[in-house]
Protein backbone atom coordinates (compact mmCIF):
# COMPACT_ATOMS: atom_id res chain seq x y z
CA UNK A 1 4.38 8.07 -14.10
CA UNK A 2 6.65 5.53 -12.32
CA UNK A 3 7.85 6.40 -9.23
CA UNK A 4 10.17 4.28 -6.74
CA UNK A 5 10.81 5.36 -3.29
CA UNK A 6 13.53 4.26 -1.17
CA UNK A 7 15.74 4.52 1.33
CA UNK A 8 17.28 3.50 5.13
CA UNK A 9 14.54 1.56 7.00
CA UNK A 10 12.17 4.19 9.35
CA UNK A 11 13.45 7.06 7.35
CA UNK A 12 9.68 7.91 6.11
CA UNK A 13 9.68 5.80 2.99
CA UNK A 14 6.03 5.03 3.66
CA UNK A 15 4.77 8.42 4.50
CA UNK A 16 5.81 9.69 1.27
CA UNK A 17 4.45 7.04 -0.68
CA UNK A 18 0.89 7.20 0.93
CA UNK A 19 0.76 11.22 0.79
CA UNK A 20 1.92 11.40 -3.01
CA UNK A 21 -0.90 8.51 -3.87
CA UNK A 22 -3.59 10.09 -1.85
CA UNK A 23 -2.73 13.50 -3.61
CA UNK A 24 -2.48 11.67 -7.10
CA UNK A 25 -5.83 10.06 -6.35
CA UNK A 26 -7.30 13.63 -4.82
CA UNK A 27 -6.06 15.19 -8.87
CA UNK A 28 -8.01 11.72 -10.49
CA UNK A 29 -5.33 9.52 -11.09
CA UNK A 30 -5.80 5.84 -11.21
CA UNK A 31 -2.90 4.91 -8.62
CA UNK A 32 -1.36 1.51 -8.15
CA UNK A 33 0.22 1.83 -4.72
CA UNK A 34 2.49 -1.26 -4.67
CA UNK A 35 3.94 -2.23 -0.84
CA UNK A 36 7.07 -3.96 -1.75
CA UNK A 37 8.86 -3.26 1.62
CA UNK A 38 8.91 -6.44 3.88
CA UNK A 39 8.05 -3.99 6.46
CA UNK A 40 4.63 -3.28 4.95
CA UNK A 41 3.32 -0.06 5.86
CA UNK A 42 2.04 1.52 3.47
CA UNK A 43 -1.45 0.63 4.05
CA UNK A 44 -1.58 2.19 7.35
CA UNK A 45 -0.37 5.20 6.29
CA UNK A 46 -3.01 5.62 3.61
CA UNK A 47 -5.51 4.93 6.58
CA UNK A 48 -6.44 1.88 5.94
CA UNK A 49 -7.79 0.67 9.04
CA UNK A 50 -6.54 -2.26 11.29
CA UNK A 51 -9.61 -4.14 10.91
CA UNK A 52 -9.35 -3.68 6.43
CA UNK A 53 -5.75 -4.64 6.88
CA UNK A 54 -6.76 -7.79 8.65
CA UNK A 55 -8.37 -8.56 5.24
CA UNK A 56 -5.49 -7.95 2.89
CA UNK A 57 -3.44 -10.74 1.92
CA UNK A 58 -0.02 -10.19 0.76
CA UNK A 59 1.00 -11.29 -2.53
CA UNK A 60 3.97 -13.70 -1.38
CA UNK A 61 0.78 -15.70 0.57
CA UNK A 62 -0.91 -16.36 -2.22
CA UNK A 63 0.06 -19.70 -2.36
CA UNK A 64 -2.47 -21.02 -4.35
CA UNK A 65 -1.94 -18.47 -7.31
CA UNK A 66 1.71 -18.45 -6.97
CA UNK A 67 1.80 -21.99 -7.57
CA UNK A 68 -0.97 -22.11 -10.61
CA UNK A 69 0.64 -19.65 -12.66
CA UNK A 70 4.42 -20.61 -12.10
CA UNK A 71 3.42 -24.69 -12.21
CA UNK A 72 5.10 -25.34 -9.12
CA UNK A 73 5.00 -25.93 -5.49
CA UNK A 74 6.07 -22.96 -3.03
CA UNK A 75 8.82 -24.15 -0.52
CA UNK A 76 10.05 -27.35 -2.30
CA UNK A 77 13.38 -27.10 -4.35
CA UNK A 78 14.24 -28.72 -7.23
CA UNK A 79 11.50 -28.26 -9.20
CA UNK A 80 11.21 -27.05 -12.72
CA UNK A 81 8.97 -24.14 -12.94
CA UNK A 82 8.04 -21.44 -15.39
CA UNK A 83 10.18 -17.93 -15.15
CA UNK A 84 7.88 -16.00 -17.38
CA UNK A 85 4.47 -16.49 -14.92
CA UNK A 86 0.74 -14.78 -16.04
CA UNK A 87 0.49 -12.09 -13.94
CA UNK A 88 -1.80 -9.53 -15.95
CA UNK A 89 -4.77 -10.07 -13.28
CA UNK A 90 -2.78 -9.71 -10.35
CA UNK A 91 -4.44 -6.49 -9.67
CA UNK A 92 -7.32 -6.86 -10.76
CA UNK A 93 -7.82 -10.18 -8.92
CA UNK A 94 -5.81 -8.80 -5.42
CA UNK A 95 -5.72 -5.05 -5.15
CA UNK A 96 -7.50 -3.84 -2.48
CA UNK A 97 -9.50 -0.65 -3.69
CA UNK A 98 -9.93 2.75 -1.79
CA UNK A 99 -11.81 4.72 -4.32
CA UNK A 100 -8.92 5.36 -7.53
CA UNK A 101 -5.78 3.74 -5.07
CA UNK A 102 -5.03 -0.02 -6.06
CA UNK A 103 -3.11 -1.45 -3.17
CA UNK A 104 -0.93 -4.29 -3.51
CA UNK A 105 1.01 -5.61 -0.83
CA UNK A 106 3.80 -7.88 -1.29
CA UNK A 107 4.80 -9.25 1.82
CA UNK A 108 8.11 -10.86 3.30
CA UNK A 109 9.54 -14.14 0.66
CA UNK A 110 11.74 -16.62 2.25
CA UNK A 111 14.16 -17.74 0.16
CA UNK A 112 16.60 -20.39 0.61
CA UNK A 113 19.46 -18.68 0.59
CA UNK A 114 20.87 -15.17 -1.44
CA UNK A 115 19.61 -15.05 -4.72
CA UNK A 116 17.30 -18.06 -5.03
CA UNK A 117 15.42 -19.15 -7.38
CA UNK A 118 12.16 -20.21 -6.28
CA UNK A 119 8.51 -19.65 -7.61
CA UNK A 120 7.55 -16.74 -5.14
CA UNK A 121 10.77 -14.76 -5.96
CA UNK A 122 9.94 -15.75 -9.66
CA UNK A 123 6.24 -14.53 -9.34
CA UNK A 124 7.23 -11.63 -7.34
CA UNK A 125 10.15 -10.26 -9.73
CA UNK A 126 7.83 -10.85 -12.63
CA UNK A 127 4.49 -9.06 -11.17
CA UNK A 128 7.17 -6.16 -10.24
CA UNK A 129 8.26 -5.87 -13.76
CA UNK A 130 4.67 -6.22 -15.14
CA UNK A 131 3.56 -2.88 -12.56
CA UNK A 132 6.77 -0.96 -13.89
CA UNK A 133 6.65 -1.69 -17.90
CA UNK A 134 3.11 -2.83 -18.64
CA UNK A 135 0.60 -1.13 -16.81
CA UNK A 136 -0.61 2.10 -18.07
CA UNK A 137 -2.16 3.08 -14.30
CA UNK A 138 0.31 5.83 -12.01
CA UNK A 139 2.67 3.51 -10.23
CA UNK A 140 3.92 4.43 -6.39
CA UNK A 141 6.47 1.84 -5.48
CA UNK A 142 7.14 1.80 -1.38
CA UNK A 143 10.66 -0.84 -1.88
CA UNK A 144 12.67 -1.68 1.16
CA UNK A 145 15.83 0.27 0.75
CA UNK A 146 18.54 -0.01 -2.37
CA UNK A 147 17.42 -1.00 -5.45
CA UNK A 148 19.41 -4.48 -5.83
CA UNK A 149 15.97 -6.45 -5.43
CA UNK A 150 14.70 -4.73 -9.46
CA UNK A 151 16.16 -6.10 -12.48
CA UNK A 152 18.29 -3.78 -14.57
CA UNK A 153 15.31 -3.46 -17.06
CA UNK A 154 12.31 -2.94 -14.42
CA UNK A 155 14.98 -0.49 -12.56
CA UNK A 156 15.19 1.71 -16.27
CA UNK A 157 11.07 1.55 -16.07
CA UNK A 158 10.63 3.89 -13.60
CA UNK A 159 10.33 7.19 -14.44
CA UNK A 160 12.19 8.39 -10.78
CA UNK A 161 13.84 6.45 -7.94
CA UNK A 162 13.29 9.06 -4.92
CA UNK A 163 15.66 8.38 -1.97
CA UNK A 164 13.94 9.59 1.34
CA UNK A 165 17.03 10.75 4.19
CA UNK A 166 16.58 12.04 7.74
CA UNK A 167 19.53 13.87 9.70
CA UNK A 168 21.62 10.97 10.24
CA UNK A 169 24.64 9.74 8.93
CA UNK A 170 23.16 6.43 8.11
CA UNK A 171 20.46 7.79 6.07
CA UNK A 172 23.04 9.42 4.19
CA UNK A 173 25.48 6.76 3.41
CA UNK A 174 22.52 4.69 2.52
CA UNK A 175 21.19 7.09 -0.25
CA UNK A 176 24.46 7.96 -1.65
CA UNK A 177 24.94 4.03 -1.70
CA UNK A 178 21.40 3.98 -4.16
CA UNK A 179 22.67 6.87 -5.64
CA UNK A 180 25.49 5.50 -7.07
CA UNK A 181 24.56 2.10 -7.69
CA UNK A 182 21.20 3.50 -10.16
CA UNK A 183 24.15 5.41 -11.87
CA UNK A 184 26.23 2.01 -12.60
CA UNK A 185 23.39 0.54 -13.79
CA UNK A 186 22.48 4.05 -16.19
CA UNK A 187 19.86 5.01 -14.46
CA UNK A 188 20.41 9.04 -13.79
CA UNK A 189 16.92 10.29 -12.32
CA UNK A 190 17.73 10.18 -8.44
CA UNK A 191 16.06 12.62 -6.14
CA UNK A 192 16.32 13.27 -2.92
CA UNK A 193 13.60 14.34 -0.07
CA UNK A 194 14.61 15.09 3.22
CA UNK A 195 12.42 13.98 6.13
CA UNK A 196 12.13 14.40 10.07
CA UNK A 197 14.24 17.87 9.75
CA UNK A 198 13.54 19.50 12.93
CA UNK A 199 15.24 22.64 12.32
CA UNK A 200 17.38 24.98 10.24
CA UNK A 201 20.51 23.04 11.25
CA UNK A 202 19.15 19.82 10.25
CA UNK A 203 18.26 21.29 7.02
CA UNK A 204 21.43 22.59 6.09
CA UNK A 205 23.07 19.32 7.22
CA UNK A 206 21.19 17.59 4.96
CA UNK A 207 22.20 19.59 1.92
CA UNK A 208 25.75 19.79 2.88
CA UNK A 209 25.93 15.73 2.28
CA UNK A 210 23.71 15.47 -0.69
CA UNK A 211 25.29 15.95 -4.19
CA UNK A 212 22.10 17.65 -5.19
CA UNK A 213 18.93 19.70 -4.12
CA UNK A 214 16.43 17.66 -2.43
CA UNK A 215 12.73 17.93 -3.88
CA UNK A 216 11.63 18.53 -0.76
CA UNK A 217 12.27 19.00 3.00
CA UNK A 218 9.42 17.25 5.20
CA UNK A 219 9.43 18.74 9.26
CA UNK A 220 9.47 16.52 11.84
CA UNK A 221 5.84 16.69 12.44
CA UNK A 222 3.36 16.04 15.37
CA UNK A 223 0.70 15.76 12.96
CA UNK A 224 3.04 13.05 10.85
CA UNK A 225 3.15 10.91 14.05
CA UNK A 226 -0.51 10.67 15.32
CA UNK A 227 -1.68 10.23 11.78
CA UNK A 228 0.59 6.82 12.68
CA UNK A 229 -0.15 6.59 16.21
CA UNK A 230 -3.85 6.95 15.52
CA UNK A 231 -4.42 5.13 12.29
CA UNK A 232 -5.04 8.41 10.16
CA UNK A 233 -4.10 8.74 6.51
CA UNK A 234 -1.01 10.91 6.67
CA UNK A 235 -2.71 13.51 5.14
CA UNK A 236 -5.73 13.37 7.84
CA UNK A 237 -6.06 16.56 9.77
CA UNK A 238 -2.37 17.78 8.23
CA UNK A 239 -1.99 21.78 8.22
CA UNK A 240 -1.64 23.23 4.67
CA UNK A 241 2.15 24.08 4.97
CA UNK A 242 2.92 20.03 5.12
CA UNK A 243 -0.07 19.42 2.44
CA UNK A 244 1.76 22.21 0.30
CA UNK A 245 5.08 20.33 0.67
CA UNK A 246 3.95 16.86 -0.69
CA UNK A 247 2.28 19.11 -3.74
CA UNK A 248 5.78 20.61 -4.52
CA UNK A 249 6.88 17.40 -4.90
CA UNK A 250 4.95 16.37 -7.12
CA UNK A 251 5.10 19.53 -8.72
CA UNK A 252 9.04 19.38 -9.39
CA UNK A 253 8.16 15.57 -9.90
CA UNK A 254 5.57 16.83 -13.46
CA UNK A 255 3.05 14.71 -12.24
């Protein structure tokens, strides 16, 4: 199972990504939770403490790596480089392991300018495509929001593109906007999961402006925020109602 999840920036993107792996892991599935947001924050909401995190090097600084497989130095331009990189040990060789969860972080890329062609955005788009197509492992994608950033082909891998909303109209426009530009491109599995709904009114805000039933609705939750105040797992001392709601998910999701 391939599952993207995206959306407005601070919507929640994260915390669904970290509960779904941790639950995926809990049921024995090899998980390869892959932080594509620049904003990386995924491994803090699997738990991962500050001190680990310290020790996790994103993939865009992997200079040395990113320059031996593509055959060319990072941050000079002109250079002739390879577009079809080795990246079949990229998790093997990077992840950073919490029991059946392979976490890769991808980090910020500075490019040149829109749409350059360089040998980190090269590496990057290619490891991307390898997670999505290649690997056989459960794949939870955390991706800054819209899907412009995956090819057309790596795009069609995934299984589900999930678009997390709060009650705002932001969040809204934002997944409508990745709602209809997956459907240009033919994909047509786009979900929905509401998130920081305080109450009923949220709630039925939320499904007046979405063209279809959400999977879920997540409550704005104390528990939610000290998990990320504290440096929990999102799932850390979580009551059974939100535990049951992430299950559901998954649930409507077949995993």
């Amino acid at each position: 199972m391939k599952i993207a999840i995206t959306g407005k920036g601070g919507v929640g993107k994260s915390t669904l990504a970290a509960a779904l792996t941790l639950l995926l892991a809990k049921k024995g599935n090899q998980v390869i939770a892959f932080d594509s947001d620049p904003d990386a924050n995924l491994a803090q909401a699997l738990g991962i403490s500050h001190t680990e995190r310290e020790k996790i090097t994103p993939i865009s600084k992997q200079i040395a790596l990113i320059e031996e497989r593509t055959g060319a130095k990072v941050n000079q331009y002109g250079q002739i480089f390879k577009l079809n990189p080795d990246v079949h040990d990229v998790v093997d060789k990077l992840a950073y392991r919490i029991g059946n969860i392979a976490l890769l972080v991808l980090g910020a890329i500075k490019a040149g300018g829109s749409g350059c062609a360089c040998p980190e955005n090269t590496f990057a788009s290619v490891l991307t495509t390898d997670l999505v197509l290649f690997k056989n492992e459960t794949l939870i994608m955390d991706m800054e929001a819209g899907i412009e950033h995956l090819g057309r082909a790596t795009a069609k891998g995934m299984d589900v593109i999930i678009a997390v909303v709060e009650p705002g109209q932001r969040s809204i426009d934002t997944a409508l906007t990745i709602d209809r530009m997956a459907r240009e491109i033919g994909i047509n599995d786009i979900e929905f999961v509401a998130s920081k709904v305080a109450n009923a009114e949220e709630e039925a805000y939320i499904r007046g402006q979405l063209p279809r039933e959400p999977l879920g609705i997540i409550p704005l939750s104390d528990t939610v925020r000290a998990a990320d105040r504290d440096g929990f797992s999102i799932l850390d001392n979580a009551d059974q109602s939100l535990i049951t709601i992430y299950e559901d998910i998954l649930k409507k999701l077949a995993v």
